[in-house]
C-alpha atoms as a PDB file:
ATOM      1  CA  UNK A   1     103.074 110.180  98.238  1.00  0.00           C
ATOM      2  CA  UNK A   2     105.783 107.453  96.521  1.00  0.00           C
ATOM      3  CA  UNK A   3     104.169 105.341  93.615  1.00  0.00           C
ATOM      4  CA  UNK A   4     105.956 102.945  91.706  1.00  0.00           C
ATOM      5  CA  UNK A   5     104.944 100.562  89.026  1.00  0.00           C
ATOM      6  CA  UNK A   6     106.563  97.636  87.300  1.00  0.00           C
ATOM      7  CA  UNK A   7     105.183  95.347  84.872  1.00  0.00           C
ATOM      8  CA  UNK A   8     103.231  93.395  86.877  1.00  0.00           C
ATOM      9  CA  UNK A   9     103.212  95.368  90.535  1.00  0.00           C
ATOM     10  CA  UNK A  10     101.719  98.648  91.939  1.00  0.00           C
ATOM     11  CA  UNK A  11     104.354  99.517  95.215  1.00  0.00           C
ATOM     12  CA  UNK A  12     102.646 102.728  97.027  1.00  0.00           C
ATOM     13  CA  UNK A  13     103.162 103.840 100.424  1.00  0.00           C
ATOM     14  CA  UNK A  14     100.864 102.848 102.993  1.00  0.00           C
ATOM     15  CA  UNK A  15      97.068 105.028 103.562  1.00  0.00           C
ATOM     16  CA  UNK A  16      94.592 105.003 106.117  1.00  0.00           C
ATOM     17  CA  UNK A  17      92.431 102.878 103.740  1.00  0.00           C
ATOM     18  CA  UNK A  18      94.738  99.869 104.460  1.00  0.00           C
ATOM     19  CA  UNK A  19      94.988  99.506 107.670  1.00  0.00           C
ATOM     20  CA  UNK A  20      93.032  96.233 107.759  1.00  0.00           C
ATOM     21  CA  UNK A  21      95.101  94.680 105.307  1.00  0.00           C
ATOM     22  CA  UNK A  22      98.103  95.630 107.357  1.00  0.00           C
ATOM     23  CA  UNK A  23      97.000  93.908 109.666  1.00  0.00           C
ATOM     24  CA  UNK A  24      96.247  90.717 108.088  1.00  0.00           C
ATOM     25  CA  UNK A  25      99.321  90.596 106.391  1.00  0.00           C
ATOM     26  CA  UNK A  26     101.522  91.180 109.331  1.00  0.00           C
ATOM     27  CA  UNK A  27      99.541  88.595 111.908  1.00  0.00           C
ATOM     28  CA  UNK A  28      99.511  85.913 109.188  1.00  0.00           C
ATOM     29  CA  UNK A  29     101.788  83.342 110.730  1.00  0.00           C
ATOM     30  CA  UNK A  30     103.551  81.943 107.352  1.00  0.00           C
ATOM     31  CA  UNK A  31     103.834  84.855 106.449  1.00  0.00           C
ATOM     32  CA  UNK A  32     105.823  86.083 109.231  1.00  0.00           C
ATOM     33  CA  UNK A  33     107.553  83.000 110.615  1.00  0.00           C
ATOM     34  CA  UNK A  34     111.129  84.293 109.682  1.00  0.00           C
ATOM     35  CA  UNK A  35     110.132  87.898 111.443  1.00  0.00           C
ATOM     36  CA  UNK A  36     108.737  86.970 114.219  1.00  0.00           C
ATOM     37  CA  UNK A  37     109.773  89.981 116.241  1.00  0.00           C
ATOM     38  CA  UNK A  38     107.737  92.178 114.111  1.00  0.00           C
ATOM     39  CA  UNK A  39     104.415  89.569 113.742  1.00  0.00           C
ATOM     40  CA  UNK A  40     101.700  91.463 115.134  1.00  0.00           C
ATOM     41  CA  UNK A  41      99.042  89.197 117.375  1.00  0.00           C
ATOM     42  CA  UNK A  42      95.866  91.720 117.997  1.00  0.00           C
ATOM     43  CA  UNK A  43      94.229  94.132 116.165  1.00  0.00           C
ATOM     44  CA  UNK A  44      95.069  96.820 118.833  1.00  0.00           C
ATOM     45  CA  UNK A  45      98.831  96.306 118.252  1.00  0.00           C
ATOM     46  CA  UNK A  46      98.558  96.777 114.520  1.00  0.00           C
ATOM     47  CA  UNK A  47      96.283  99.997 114.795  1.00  0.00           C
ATOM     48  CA  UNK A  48      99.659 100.901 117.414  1.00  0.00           C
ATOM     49  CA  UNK A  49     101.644 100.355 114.547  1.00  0.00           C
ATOM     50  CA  UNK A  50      99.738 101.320 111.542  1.00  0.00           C
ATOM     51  CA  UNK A  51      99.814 104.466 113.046  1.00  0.00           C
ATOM     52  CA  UNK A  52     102.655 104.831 113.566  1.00  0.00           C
ATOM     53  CA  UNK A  53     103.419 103.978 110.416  1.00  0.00           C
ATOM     54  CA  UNK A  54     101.727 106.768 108.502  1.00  0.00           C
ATOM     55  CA  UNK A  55     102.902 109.190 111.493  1.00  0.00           C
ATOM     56  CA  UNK A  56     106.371 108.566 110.222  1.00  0.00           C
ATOM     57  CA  UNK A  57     105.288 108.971 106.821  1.00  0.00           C
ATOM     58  CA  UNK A  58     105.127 113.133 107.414  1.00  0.00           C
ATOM     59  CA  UNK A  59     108.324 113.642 109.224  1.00  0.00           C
ATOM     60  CA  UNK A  60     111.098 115.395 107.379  1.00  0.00           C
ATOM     61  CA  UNK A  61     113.010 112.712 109.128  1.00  0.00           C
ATOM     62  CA  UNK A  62     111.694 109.611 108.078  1.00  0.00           C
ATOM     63  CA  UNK A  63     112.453 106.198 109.341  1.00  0.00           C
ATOM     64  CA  UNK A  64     110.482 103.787 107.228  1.00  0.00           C
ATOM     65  CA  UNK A  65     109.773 103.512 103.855  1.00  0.00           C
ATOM     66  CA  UNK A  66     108.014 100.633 103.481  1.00  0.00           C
ATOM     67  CA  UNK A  67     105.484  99.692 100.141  1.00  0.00           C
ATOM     68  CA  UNK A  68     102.179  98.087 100.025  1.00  0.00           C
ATOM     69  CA  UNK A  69     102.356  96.112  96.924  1.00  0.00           C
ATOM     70  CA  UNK A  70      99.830  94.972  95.311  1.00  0.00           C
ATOM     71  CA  UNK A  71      99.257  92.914  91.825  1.00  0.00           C
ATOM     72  CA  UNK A  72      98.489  95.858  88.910  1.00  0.00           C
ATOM     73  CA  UNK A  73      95.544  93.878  87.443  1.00  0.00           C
ATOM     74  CA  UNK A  74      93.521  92.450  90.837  1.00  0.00           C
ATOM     75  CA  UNK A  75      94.709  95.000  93.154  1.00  0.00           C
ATOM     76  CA  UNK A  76      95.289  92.208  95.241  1.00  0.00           C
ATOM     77  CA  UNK A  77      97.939  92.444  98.038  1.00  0.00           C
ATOM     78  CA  UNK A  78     101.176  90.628  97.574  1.00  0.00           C
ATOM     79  CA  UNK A  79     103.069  91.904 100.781  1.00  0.00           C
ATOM     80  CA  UNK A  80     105.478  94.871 101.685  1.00  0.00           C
ATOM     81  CA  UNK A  81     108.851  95.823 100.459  1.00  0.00           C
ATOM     82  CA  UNK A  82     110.482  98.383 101.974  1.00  0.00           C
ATOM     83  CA  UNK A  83     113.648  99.693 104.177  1.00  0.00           C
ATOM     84  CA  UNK A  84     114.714 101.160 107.824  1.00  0.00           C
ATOM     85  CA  UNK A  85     116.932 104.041 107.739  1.00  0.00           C
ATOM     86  CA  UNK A  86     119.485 103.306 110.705  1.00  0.00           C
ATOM     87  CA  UNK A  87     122.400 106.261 109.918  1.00  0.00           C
ATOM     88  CA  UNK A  88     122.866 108.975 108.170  1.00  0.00           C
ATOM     89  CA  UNK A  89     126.137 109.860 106.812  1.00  0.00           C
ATOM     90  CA  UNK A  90     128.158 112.142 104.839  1.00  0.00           C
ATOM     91  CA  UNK A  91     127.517 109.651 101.632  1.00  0.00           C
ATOM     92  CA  UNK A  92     124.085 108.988 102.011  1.00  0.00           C
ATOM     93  CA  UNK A  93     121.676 106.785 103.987  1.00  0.00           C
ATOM     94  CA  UNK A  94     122.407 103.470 105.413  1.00  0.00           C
ATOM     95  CA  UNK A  95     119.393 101.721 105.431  1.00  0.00           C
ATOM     96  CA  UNK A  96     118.021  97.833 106.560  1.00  0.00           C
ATOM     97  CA  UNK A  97     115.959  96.525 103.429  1.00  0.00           C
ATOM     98  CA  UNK A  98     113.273  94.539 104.183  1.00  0.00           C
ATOM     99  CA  UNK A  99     110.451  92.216 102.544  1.00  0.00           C
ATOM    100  CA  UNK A 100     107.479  89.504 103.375  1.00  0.00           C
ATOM    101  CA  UNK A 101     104.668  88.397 101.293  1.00  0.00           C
ATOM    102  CA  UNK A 102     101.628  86.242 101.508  1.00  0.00           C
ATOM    103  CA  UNK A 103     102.797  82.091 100.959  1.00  0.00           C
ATOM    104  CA  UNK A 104     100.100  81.952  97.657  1.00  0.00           C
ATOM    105  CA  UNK A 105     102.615  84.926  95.918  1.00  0.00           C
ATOM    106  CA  UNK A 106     105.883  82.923  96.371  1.00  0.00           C
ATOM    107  CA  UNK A 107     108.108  82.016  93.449  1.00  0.00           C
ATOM    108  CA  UNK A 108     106.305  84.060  91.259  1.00  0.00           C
ATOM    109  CA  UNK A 109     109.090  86.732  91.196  1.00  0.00           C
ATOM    110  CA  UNK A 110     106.763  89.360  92.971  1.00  0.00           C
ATOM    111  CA  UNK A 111     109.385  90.248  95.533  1.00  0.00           C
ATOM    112  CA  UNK A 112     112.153  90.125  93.314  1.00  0.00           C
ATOM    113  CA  UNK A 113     110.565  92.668  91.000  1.00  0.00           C
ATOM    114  CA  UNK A 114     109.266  94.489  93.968  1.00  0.00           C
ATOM    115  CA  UNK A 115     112.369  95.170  95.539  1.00  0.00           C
ATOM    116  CA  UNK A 116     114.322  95.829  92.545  1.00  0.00           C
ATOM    117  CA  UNK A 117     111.955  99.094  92.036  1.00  0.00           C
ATOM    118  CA  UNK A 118     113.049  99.783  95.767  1.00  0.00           C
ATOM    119  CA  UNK A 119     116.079  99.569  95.649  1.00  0.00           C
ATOM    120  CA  UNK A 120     115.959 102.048  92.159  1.00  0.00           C
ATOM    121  CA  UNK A 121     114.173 104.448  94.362  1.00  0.00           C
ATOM    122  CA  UNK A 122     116.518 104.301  97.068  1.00  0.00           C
ATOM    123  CA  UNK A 123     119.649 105.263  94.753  1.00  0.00           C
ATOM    124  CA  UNK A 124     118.364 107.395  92.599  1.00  0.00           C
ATOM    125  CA  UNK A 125     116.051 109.430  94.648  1.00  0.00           C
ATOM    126  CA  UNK A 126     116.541 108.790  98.377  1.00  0.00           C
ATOM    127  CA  UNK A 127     119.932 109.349  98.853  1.00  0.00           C
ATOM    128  CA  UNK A 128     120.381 105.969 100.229  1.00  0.00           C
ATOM    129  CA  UNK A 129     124.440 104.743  99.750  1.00  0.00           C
ATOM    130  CA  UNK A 130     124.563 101.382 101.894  1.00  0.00           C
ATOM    131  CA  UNK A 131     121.839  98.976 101.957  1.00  0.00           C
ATOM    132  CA  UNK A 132     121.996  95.820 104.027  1.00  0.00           C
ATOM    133  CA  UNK A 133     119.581  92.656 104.494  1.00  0.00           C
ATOM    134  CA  UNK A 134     119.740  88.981 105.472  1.00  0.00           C
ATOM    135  CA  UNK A 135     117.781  85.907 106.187  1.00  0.00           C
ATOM    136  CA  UNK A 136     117.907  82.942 107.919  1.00  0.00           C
ATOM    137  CA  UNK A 137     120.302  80.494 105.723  1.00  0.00           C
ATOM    138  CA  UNK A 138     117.288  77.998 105.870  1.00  0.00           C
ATOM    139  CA  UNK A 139     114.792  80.427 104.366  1.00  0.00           C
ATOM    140  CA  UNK A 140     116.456  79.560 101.205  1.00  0.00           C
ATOM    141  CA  UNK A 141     113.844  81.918  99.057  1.00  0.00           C
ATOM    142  CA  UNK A 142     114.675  84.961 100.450  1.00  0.00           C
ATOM    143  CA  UNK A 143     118.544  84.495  99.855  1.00  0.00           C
ATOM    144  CA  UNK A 144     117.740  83.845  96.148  1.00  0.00           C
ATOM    145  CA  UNK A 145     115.786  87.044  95.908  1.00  0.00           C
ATOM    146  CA  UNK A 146     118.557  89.097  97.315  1.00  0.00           C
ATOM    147  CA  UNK A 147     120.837  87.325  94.899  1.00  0.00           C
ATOM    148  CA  UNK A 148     118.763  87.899  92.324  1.00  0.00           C
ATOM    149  CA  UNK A 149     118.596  91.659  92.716  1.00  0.00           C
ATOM    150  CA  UNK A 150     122.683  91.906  92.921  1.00  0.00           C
ATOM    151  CA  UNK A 151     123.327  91.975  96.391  1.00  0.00           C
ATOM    152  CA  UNK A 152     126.427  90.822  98.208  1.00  0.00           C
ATOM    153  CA  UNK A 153     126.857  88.267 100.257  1.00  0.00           C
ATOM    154  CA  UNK A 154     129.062  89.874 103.118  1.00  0.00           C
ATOM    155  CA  UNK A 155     128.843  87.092 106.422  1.00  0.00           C
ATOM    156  CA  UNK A 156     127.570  83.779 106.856  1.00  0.00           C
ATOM    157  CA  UNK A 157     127.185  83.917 111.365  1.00  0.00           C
ATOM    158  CA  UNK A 158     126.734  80.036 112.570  1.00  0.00           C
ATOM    159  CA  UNK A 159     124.666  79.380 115.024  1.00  0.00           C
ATOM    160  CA  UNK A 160     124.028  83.134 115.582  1.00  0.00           C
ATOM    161  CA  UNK A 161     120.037  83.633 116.233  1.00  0.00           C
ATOM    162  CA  UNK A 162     117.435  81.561 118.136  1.00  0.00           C
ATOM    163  CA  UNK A 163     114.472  80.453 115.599  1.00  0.00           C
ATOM    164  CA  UNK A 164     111.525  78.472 116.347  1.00  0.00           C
ATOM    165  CA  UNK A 165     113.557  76.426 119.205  1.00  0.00           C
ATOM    166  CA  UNK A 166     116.953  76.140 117.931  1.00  0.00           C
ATOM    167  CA  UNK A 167     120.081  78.485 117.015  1.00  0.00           C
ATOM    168  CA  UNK A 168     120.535  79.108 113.037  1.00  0.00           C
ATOM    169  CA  UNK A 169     122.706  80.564 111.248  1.00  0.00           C
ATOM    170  CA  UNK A 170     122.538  84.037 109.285  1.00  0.00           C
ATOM    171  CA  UNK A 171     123.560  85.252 106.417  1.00  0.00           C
ATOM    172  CA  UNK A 172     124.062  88.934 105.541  1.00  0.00           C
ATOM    173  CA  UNK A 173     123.856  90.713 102.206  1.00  0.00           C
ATOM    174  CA  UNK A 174     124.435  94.542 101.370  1.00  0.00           C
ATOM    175  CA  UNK A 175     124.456  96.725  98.419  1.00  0.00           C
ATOM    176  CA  UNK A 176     126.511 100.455  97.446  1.00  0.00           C
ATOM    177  CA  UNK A 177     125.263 102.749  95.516  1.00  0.00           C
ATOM    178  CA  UNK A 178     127.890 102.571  93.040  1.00  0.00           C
ATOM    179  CA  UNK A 179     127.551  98.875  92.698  1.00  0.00           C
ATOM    180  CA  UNK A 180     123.755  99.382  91.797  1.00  0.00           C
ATOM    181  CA  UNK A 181     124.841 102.252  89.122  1.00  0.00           C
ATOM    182  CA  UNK A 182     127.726  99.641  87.734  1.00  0.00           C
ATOM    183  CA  UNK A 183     125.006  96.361  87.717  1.00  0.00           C
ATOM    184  CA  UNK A 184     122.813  99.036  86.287  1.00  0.00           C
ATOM    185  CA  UNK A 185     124.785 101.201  84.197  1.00  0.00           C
ATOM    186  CA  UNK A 186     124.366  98.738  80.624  1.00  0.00           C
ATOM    187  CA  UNK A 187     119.936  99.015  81.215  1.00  0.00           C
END
């Protein structure tokens, strides 16, 4: 079982134990107004995909590796940080990094820290190579914690997704593996 810790943050992978605070934080509807297609609505759909979840979680195989993090002091849930594996290659893993966290945690630099642990863990003991990401250009936050962790801006797509009744634009991100060890290599 994958534990991290940073200075403020616990990141652990999910247990049976938190499967009502999956839930919560996945139907909360600030929370997940910029993923919509993964908001969960009933607690039947989350137990669905809780399972699932920690069914993954034993494969040789895995898909997901997603964190519940949590402050180190309260224990109290921040949100999830985490990535989809969608190819393997020859180089490593190309994975599809993503994050969401509870409005009362924002601008605190939770995610930021979060996902700098993640992305750590994903190059040095994952054998991730390519990790990508994006936003919404509106969702301004998000964009500055991908900047803030190093990642590349790659595409800006106007007009290229429907959002709460009207096209917006995208903006992609990504990060190699040797870009992390250069950004990293002076720590």
């Amino acid at each position: 079982m994958t534990k991290m810790v940073t200075d403020r943050l616990i990141l652990r992978e999910y247990k049976e134990i938190d499967r009502d605070a999956y839930f919560k934080l996945k139907s909360d509807r600030d929370t997940m107004y910029y993923l919509q297609d993964i908001q969960l609505s009933s607690q039947a759909e989350a137990d669905e995909d809780f399972a699932n979840v920690l069914k993954d979680m034993k494969e040789q195989d895995r898909k997901f590796y997603f964190f519940h993090v949590e402050l180190k002091e309260t224990k109290e849930q921040v949100g999830s940080v985490g990535y989809t594996v969608v190819d393997h290659t020859p180089l490593g893993k190309i994975v599809h990094v993503g994050y969401f966290s509870y409005p009362q945690f924002w601008n605190n630099g939770y995610i930021t820290e979060a996902l700098k642990k993640v992305l750590e863990y994903a190059f040095t003991q994952n054998h991730v190579y390519r990790v990508t990401t994006g936003c919404l250009a509106e969702n301004i936050g998000s964009e500055k914690v991908m900047k803030k962790c190093g990642l590349i801006k790659e595409a800006e797509h106007v007009d290229w997704e429907w959002h709460d009744g009207k096209m917006k634009t995208r903006l992609e991100y990504r990060m190699l593996k040797h870009e992390w060890e250069r950004m990293n290599s002076n720590r």
